[in-house]
PDB file of N, CA and C in Angstrom:
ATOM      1  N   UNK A   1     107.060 109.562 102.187  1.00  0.00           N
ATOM      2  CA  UNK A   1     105.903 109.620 101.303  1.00  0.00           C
ATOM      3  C   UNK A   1     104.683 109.973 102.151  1.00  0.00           C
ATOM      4  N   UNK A   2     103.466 110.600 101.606  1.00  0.00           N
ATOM      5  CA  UNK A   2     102.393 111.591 102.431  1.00  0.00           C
ATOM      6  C   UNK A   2     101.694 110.582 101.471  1.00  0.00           C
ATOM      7  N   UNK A   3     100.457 110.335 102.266  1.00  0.00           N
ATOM      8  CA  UNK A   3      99.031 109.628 101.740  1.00  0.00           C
ATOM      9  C   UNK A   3      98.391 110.331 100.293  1.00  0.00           C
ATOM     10  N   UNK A   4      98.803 111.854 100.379  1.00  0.00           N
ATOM     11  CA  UNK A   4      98.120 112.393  98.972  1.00  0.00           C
ATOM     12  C   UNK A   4      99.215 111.743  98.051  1.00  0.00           C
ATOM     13  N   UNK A   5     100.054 110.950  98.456  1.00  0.00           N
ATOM     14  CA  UNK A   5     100.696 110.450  97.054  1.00  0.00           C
ATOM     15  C   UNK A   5     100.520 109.039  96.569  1.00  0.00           C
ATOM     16  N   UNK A   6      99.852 108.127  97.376  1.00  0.00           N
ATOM     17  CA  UNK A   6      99.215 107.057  97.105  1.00  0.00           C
ATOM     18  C   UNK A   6      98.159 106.780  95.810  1.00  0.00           C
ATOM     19  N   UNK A   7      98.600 105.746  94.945  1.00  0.00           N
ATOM     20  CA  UNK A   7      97.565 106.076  94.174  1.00  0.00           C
ATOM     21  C   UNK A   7      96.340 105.031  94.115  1.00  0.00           C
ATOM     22  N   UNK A   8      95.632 104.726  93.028  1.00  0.00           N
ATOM     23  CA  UNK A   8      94.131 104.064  93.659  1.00  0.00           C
ATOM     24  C   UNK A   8      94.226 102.350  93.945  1.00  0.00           C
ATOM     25  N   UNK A   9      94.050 101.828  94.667  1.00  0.00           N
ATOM     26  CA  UNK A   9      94.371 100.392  94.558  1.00  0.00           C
ATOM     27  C   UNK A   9      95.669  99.787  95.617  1.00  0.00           C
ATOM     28  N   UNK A  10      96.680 100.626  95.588  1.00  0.00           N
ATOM     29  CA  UNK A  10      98.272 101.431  96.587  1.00  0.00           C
ATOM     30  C   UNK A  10      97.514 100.648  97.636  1.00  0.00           C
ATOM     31  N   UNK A  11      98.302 100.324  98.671  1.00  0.00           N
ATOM     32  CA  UNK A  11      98.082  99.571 100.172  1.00  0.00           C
ATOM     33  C   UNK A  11      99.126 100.396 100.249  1.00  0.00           C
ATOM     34  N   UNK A  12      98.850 100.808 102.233  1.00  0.00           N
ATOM     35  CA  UNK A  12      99.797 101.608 102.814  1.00  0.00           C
ATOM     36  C   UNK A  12      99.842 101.416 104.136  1.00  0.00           C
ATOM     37  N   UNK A  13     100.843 101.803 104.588  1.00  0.00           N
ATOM     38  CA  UNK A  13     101.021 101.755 106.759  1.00  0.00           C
ATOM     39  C   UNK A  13     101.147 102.996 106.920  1.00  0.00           C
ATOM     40  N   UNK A  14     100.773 103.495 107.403  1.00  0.00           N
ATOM     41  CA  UNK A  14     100.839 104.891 108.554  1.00  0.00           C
ATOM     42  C   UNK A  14     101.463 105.093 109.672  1.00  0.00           C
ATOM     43  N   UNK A  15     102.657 106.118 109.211  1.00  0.00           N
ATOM     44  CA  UNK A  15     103.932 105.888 110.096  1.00  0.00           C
ATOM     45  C   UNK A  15     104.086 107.014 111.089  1.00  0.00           C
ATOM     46  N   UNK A  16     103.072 108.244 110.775  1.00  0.00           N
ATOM     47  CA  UNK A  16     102.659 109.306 111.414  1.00  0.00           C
ATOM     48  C   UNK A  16     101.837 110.441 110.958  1.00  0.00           C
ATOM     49  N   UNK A  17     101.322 110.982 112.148  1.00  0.00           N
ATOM     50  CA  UNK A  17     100.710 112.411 111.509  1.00  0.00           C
ATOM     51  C   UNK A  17     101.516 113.343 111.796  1.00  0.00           C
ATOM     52  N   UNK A  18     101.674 114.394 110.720  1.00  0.00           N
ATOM     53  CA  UNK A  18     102.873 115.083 110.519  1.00  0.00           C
ATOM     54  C   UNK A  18     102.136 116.617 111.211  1.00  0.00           C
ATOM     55  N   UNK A  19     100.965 116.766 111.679  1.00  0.00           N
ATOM     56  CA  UNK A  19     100.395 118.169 111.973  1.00  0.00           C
ATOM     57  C   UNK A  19     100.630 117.723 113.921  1.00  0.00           C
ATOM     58  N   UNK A  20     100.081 119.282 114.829  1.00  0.00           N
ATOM     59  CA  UNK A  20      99.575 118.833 115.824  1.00  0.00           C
ATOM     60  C   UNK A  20      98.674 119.808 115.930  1.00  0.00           C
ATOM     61  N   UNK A  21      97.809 120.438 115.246  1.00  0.00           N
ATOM     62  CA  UNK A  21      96.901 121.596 115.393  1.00  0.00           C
ATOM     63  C   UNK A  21      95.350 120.200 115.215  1.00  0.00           C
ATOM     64  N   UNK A  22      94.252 121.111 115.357  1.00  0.00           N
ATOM     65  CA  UNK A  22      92.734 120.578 115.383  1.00  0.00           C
ATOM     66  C   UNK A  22      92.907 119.347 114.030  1.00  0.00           C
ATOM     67  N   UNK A  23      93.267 118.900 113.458  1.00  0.00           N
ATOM     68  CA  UNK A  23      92.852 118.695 112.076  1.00  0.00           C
ATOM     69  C   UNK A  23      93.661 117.316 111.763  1.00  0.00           C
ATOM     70  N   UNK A  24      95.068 117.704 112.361  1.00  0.00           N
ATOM     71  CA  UNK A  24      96.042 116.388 113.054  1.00  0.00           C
ATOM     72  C   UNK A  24      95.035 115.219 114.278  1.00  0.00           C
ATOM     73  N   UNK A  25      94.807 116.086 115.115  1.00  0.00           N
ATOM     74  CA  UNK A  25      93.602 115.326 116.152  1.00  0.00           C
ATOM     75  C   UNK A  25      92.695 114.516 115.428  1.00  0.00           C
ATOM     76  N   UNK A  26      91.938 115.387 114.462  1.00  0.00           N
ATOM     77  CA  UNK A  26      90.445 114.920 113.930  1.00  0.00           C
ATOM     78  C   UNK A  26      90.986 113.717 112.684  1.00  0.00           C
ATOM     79  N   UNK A  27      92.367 113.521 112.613  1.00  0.00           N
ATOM     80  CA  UNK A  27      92.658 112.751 111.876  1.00  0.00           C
ATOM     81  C   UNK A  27      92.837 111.140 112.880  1.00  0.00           C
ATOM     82  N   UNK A  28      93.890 111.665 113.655  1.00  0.00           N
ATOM     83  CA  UNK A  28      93.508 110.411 114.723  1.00  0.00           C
ATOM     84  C   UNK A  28      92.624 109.795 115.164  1.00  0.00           C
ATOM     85  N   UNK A  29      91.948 110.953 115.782  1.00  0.00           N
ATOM     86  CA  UNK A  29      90.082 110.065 115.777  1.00  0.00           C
ATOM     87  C   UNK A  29      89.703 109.310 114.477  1.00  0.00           C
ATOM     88  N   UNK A  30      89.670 110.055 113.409  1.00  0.00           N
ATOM     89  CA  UNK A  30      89.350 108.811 112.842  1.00  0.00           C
ATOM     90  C   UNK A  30      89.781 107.387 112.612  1.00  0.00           C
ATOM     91  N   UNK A  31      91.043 107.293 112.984  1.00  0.00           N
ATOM     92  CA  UNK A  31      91.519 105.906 112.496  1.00  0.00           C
ATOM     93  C   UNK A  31      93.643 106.018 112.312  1.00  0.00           C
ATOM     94  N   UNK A  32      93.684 107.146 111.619  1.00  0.00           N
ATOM     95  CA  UNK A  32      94.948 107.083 111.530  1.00  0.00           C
ATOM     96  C   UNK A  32      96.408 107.152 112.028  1.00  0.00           C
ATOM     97  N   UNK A  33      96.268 105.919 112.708  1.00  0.00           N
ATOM     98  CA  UNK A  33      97.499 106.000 113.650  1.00  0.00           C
ATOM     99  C   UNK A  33      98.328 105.241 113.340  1.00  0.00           C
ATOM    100  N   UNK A  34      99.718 105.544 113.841  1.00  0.00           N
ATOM    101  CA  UNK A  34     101.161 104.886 113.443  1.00  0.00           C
ATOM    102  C   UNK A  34     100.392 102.796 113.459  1.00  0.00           C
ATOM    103  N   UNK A  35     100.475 102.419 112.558  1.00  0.00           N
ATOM    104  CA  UNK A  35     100.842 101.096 112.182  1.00  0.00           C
ATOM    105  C   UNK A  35      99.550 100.704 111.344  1.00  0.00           C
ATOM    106  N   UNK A  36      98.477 101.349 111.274  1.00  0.00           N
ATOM    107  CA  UNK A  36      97.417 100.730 110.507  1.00  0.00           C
ATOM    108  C   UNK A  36      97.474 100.808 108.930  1.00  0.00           C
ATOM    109  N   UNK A  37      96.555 100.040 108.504  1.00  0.00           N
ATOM    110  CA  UNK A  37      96.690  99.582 107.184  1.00  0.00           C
ATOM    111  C   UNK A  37      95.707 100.192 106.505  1.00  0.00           C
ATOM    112  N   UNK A  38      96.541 101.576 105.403  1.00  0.00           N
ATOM    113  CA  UNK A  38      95.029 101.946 105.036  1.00  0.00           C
ATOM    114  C   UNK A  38      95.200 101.685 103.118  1.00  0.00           C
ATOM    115  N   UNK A  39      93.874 101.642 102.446  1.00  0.00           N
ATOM    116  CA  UNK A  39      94.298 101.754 101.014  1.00  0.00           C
ATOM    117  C   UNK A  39      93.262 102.536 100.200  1.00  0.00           C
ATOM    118  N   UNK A  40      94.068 103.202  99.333  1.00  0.00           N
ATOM    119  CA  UNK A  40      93.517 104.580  98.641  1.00  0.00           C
ATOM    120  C   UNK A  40      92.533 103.652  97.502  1.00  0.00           C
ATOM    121  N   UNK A  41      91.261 103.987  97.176  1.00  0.00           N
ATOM    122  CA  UNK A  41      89.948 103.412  96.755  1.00  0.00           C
ATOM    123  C   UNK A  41      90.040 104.311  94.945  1.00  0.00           C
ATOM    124  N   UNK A  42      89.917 105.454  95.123  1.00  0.00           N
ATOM    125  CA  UNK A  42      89.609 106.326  94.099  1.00  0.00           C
ATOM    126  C   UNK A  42      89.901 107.341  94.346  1.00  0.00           C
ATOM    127  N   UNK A  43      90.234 108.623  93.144  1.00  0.00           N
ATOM    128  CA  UNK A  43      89.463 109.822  93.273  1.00  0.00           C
ATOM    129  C   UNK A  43      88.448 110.157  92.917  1.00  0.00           C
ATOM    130  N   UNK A  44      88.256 111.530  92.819  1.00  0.00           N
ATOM    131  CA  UNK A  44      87.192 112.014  92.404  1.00  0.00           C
ATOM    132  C   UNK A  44      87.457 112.759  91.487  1.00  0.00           C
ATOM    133  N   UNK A  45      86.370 112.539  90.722  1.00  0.00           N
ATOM    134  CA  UNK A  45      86.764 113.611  88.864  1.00  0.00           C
ATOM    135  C   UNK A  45      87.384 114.927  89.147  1.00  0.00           C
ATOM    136  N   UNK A  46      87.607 115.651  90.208  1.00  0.00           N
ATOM    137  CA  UNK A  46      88.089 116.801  90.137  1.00  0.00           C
ATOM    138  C   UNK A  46      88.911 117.012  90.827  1.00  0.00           C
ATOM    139  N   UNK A  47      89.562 115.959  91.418  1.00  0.00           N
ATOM    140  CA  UNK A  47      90.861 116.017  92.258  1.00  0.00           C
ATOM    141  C   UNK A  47      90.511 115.553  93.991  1.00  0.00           C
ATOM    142  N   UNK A  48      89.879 116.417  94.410  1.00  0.00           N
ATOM    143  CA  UNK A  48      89.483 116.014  95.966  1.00  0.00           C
ATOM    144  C   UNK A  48      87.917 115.785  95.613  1.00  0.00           C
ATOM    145  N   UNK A  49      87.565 115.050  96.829  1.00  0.00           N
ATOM    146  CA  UNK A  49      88.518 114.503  97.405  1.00  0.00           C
ATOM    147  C   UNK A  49      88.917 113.080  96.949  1.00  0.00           C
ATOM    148  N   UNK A  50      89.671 112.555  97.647  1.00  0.00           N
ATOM    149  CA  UNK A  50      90.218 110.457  97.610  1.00  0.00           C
ATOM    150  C   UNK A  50      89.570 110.225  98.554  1.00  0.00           C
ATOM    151  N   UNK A  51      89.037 109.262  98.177  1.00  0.00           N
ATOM    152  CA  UNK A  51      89.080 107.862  99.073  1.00  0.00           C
ATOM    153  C   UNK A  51      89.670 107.178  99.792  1.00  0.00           C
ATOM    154  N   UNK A  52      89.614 106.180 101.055  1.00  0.00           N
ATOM    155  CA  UNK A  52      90.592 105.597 101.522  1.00  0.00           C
ATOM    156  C   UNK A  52      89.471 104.188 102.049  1.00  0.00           C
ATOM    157  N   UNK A  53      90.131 103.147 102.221  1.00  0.00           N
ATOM    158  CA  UNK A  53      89.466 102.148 103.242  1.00  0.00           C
ATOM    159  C   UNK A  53      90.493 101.803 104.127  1.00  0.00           C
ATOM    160  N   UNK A  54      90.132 101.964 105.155  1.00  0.00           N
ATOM    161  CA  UNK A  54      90.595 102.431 106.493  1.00  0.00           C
ATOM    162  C   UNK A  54      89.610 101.484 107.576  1.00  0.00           C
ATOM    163  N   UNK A  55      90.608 100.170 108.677  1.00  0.00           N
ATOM    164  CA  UNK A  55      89.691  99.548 109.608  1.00  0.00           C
ATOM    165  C   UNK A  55      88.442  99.023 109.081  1.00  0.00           C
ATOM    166  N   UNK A  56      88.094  98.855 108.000  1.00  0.00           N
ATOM    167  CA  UNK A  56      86.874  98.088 107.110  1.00  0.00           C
ATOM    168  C   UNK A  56      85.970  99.419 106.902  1.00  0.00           C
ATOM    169  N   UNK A  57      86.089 100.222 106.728  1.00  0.00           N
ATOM    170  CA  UNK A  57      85.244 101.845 106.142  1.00  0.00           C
ATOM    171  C   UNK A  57      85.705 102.802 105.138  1.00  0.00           C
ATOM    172  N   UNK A  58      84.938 103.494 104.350  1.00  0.00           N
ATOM    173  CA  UNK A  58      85.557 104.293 104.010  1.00  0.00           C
ATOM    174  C   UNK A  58      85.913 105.440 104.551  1.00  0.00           C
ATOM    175  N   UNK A  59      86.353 106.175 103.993  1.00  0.00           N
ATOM    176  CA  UNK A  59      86.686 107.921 104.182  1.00  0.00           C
ATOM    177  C   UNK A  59      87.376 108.435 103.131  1.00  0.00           C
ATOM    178  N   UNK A  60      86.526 109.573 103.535  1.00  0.00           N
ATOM    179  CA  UNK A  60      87.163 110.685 102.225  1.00  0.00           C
ATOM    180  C   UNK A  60      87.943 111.446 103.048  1.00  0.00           C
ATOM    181  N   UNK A  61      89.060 111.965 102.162  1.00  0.00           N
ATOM    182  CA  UNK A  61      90.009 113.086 103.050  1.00  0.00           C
ATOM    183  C   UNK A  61      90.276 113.952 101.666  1.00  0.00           C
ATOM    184  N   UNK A  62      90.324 115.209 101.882  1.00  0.00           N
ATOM    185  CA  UNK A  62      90.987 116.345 100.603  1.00  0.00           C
ATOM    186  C   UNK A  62      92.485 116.074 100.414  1.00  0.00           C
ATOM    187  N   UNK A  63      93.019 116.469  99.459  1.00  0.00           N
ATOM    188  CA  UNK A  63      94.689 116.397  99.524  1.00  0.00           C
ATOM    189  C   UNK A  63      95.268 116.788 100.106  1.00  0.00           C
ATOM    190  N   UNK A  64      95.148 118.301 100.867  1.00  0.00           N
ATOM    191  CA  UNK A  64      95.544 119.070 102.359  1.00  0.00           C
ATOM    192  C   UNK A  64      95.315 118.165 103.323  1.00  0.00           C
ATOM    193  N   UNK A  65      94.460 117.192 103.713  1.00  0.00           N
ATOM    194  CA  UNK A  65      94.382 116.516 104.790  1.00  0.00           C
ATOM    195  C   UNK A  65      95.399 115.311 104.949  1.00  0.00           C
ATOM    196  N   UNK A  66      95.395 114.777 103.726  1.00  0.00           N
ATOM    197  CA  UNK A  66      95.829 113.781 103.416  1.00  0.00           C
ATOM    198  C   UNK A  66      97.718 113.925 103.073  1.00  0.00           C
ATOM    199  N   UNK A  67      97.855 114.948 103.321  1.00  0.00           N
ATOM    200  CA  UNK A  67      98.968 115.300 103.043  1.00  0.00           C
ATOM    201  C   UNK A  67     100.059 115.308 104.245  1.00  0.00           C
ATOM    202  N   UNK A  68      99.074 115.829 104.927  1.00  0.00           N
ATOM    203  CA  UNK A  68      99.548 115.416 106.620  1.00  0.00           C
ATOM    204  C   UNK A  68      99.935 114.227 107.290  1.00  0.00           C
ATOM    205  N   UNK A  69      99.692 112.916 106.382  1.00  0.00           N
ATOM    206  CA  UNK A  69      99.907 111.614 107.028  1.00  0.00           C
ATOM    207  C   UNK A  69     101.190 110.877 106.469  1.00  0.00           C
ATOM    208  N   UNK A  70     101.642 110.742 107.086  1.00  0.00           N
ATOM    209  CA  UNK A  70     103.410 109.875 106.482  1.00  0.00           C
ATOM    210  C   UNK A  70     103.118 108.489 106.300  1.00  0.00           C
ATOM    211  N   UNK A  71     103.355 107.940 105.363  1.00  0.00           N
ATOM    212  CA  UNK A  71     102.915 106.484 105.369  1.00  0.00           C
ATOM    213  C   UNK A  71     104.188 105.700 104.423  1.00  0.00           C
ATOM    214  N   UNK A  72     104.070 104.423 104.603  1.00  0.00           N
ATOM    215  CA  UNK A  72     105.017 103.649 103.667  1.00  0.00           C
ATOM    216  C   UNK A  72     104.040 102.880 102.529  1.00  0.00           C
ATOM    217  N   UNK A  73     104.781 102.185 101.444  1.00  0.00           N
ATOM    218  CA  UNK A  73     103.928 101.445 100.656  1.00  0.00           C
ATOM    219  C   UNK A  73     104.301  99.858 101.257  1.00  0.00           C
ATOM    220  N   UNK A  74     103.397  99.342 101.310  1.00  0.00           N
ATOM    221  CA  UNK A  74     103.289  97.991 101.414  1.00  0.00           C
ATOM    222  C   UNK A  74     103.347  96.887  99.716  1.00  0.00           C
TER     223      UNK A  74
END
């Protein structure tokens, strides 16, 4: 299962990032690495982007971004 399939409220673990180009990186920096606990908040009226709270913050990611992250449901 990929994070764009989480839906709003969903708790999740992050089991990997599935890219290794610029965008995979800029995902790590932010926060998403194998074991953390992230949970999808909302969308947005028009699809992208979602929400996430992630380490006590938010973030927005598009569905292409978010698509990149392998996660389990908790």
């Amino acid at each position: 299962m990929t994070l764009d399939e989480v839906t709003p409220d969903q708790e999740c673990e992050v089991i990997d990032v599935i890219t290794e180009d610029v965008i995979g990186q800029r995902l790590l920096d932010m926060g998403f690495i194998p074991g953390v606990r992230v949970r999808a908040v909302r969308n947005a009226p028009l699809v992208d982007p979602v929400e996430f709270l992630l380490k006590g913050y938010h973030i927005s990611l598009r569905h292409s971004e978010a698509k990149k992250i392998e996660v389990k449901l908790l």
